[in-house]
PDB file of N, CA and C in Angstrom:
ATOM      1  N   UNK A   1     -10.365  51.958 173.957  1.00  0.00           N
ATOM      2  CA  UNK A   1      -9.415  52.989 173.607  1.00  0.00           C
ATOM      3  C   UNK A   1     -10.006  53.847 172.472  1.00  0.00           C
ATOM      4  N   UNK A   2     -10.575  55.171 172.573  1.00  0.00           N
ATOM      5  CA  UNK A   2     -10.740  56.021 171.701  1.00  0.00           C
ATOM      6  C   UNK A   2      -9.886  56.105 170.246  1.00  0.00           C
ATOM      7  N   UNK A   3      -8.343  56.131 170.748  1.00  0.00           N
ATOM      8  CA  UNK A   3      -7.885  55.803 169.348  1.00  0.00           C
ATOM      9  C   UNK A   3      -7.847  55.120 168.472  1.00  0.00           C
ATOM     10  N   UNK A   4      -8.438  54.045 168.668  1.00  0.00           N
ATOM     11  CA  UNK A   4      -8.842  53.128 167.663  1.00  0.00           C
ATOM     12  C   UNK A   4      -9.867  52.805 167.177  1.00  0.00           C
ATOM     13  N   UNK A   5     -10.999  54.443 167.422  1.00  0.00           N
ATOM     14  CA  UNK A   5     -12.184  54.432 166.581  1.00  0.00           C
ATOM     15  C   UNK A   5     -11.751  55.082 165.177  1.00  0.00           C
ATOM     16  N   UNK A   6     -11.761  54.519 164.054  1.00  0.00           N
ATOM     17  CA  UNK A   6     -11.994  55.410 162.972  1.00  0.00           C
ATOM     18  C   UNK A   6     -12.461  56.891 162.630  1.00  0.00           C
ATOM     19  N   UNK A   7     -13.695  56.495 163.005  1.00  0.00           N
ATOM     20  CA  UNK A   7     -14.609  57.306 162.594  1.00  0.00           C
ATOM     21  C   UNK A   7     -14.877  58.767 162.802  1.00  0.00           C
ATOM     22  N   UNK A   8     -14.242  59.345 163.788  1.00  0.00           N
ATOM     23  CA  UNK A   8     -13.831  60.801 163.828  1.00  0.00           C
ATOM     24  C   UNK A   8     -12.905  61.050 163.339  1.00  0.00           C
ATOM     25  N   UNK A   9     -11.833  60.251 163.485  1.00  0.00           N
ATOM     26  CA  UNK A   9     -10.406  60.204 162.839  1.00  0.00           C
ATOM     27  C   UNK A   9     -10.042  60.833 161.409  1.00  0.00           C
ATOM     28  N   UNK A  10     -10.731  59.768 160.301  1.00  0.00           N
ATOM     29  CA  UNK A  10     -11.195  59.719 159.337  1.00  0.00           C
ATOM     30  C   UNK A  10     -12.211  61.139 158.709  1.00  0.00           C
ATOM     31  N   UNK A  11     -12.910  61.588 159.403  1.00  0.00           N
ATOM     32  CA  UNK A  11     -13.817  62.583 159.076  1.00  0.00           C
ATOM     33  C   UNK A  11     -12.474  64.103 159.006  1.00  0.00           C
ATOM     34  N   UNK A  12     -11.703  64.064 160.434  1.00  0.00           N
ATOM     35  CA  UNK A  12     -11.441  64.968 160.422  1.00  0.00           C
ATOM     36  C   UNK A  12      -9.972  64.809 159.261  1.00  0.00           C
ATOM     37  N   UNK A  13      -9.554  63.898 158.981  1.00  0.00           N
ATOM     38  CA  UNK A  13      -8.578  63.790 157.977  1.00  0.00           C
ATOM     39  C   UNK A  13      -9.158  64.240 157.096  1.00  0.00           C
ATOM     40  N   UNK A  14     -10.231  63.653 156.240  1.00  0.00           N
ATOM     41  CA  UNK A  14     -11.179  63.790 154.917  1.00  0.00           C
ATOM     42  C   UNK A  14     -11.024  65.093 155.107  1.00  0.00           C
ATOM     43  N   UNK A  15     -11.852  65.696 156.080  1.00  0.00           N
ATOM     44  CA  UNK A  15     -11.962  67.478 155.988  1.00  0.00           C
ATOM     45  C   UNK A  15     -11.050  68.419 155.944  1.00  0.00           C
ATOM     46  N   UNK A  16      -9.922  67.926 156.658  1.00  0.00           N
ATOM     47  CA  UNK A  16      -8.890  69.248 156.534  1.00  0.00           C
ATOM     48  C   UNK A  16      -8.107  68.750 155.347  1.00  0.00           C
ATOM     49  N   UNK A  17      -8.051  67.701 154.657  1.00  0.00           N
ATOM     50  CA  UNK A  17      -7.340  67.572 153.502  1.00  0.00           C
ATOM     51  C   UNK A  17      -8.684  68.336 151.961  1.00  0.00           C
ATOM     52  N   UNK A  18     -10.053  68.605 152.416  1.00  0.00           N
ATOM     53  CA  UNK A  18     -10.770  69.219 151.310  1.00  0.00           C
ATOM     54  C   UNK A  18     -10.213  70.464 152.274  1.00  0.00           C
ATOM     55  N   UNK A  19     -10.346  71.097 152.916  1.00  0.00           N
ATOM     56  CA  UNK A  19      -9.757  72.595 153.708  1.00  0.00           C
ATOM     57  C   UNK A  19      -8.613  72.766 152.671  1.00  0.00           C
ATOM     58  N   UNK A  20      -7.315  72.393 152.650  1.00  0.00           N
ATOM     59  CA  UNK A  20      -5.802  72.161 152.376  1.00  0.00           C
ATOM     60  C   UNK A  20      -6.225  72.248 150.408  1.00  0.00           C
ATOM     61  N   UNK A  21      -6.989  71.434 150.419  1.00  0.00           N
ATOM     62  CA  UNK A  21      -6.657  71.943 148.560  1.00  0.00           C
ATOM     63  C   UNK A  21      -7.897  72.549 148.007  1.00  0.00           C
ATOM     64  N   UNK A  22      -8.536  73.136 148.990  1.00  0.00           N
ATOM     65  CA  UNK A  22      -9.719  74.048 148.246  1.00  0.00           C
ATOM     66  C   UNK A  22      -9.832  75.579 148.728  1.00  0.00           C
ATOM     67  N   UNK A  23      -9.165  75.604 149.799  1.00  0.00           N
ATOM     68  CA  UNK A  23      -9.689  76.714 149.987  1.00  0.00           C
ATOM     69  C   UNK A  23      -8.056  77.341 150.435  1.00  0.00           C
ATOM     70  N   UNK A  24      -7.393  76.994 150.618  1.00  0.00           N
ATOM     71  CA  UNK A  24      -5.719  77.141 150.809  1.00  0.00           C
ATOM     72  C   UNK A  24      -5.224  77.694 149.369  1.00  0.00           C
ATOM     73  N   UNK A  25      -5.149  76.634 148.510  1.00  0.00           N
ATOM     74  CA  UNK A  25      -4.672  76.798 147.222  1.00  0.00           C
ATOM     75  C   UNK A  25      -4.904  78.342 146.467  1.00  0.00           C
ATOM     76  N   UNK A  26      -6.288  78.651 146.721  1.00  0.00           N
ATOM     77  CA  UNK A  26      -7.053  80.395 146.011  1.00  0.00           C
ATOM     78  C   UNK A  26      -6.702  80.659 146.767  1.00  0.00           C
ATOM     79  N   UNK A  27      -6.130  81.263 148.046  1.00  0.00           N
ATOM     80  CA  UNK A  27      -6.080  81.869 149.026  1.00  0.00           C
ATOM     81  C   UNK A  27      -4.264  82.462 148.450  1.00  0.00           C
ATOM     82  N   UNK A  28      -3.478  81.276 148.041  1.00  0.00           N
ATOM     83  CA  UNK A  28      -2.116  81.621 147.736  1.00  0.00           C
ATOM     84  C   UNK A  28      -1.946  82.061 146.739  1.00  0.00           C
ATOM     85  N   UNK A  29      -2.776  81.981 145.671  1.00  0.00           N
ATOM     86  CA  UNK A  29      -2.738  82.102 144.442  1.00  0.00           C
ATOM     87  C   UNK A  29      -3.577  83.726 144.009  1.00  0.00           C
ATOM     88  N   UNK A  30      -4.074  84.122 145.076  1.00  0.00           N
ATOM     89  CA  UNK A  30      -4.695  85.502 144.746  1.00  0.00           C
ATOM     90  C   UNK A  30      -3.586  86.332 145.223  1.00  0.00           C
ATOM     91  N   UNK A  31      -2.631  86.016 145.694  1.00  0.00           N
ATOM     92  CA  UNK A  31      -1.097  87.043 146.208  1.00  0.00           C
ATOM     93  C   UNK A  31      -0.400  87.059 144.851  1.00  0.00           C
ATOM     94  N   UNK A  32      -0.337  88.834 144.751  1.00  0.00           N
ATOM     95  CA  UNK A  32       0.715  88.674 143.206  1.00  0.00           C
ATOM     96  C   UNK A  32       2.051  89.435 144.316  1.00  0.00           C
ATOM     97  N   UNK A  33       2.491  89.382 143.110  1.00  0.00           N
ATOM     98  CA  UNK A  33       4.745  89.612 143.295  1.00  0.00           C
ATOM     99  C   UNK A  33       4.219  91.236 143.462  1.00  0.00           C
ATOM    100  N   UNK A  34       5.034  91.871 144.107  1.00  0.00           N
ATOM    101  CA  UNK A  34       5.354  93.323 144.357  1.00  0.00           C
ATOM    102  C   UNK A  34       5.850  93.839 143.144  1.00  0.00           C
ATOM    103  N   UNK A  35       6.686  93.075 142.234  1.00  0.00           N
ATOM    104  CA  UNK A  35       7.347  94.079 140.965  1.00  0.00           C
ATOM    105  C   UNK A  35       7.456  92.745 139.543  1.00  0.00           C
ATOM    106  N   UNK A  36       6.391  92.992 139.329  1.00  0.00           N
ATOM    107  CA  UNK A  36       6.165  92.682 138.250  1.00  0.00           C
ATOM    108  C   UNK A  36       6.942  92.262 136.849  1.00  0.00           C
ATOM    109  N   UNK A  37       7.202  90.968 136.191  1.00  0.00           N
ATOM    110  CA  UNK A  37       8.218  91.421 135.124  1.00  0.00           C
ATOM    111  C   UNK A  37       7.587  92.208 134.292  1.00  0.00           C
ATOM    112  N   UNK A  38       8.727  93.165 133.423  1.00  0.00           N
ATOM    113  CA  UNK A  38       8.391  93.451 132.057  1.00  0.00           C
ATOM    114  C   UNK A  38       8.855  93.213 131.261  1.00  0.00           C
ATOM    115  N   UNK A  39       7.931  93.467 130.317  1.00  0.00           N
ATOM    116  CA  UNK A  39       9.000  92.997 128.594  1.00  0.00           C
ATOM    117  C   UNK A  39       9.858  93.417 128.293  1.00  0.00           C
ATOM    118  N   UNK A  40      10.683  92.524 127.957  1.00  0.00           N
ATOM    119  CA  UNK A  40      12.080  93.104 127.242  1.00  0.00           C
ATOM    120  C   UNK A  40      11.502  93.277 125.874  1.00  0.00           C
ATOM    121  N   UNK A  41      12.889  94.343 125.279  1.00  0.00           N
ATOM    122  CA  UNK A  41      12.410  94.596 123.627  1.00  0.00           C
ATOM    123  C   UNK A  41      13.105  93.557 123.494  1.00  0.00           C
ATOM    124  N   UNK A  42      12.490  93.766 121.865  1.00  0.00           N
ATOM    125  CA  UNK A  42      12.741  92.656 121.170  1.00  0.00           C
ATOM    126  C   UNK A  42      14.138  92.968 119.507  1.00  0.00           C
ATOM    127  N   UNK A  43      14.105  93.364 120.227  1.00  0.00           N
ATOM    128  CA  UNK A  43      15.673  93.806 119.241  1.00  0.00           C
ATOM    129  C   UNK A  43      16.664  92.320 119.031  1.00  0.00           C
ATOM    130  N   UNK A  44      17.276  92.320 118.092  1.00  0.00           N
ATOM    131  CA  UNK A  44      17.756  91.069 117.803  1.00  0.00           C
ATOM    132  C   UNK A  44      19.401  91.879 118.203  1.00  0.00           C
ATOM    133  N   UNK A  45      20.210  91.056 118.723  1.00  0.00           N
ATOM    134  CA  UNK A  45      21.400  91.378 118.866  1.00  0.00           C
ATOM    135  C   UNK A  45      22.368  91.209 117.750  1.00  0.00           C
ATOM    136  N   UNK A  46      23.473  91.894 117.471  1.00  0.00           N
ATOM    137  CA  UNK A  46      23.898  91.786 116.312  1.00  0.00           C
ATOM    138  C   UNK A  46      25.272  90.913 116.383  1.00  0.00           C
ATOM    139  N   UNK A  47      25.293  89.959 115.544  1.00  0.00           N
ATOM    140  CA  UNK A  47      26.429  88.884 115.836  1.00  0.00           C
ATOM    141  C   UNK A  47      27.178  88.777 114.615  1.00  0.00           C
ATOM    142  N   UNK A  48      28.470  88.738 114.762  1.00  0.00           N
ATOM    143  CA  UNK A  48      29.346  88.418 113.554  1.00  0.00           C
ATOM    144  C   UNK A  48      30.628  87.587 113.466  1.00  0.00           C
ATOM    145  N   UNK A  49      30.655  87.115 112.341  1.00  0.00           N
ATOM    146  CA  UNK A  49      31.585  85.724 112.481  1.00  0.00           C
ATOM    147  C   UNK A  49      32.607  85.883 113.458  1.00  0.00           C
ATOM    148  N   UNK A  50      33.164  85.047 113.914  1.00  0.00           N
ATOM    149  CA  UNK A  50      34.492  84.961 114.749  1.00  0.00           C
ATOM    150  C   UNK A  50      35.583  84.091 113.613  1.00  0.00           C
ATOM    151  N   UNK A  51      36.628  84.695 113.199  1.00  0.00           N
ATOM    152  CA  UNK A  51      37.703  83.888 112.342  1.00  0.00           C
ATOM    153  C   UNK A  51      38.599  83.344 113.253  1.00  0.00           C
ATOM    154  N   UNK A  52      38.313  82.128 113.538  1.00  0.00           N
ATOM    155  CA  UNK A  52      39.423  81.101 114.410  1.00  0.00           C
ATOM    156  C   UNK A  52      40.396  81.546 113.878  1.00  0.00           C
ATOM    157  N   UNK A  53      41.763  81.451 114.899  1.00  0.00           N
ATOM    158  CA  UNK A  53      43.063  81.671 114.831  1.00  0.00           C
ATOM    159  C   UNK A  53      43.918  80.385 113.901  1.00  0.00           C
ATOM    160  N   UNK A  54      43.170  79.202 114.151  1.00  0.00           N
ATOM    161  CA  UNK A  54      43.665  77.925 114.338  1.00  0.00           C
ATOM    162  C   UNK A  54      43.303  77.719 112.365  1.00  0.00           C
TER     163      UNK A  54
END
């Protein structure tokens, strides 16, 4: 029974799992976002006490 040789088995696992995190990974990672964040200013918001009712 062929399927119960290893040895191609094995090769082609080994290989498409170096395929899958070497050459996959840069491939997704060179795609940027269409709209970009930008910076928000940096203005501090202005806050003032609240006098509980209680």
């Amino acid at each position: 029974m062929p399927q119960l040789n290893p040895n191609p088995w094995f090769a082609i696992l080994v290989f498409s799992w170096i395929v899958f995190l070497t050459i996959i990974p840069t491939k997704i990672l060179n795609h940027t976002t269409p709209n970009e964040p930008t910076p928000m200013s940096e203005e501090k918001h202005k806050t003032e006490p609240w006098d509980w009712p209680w």
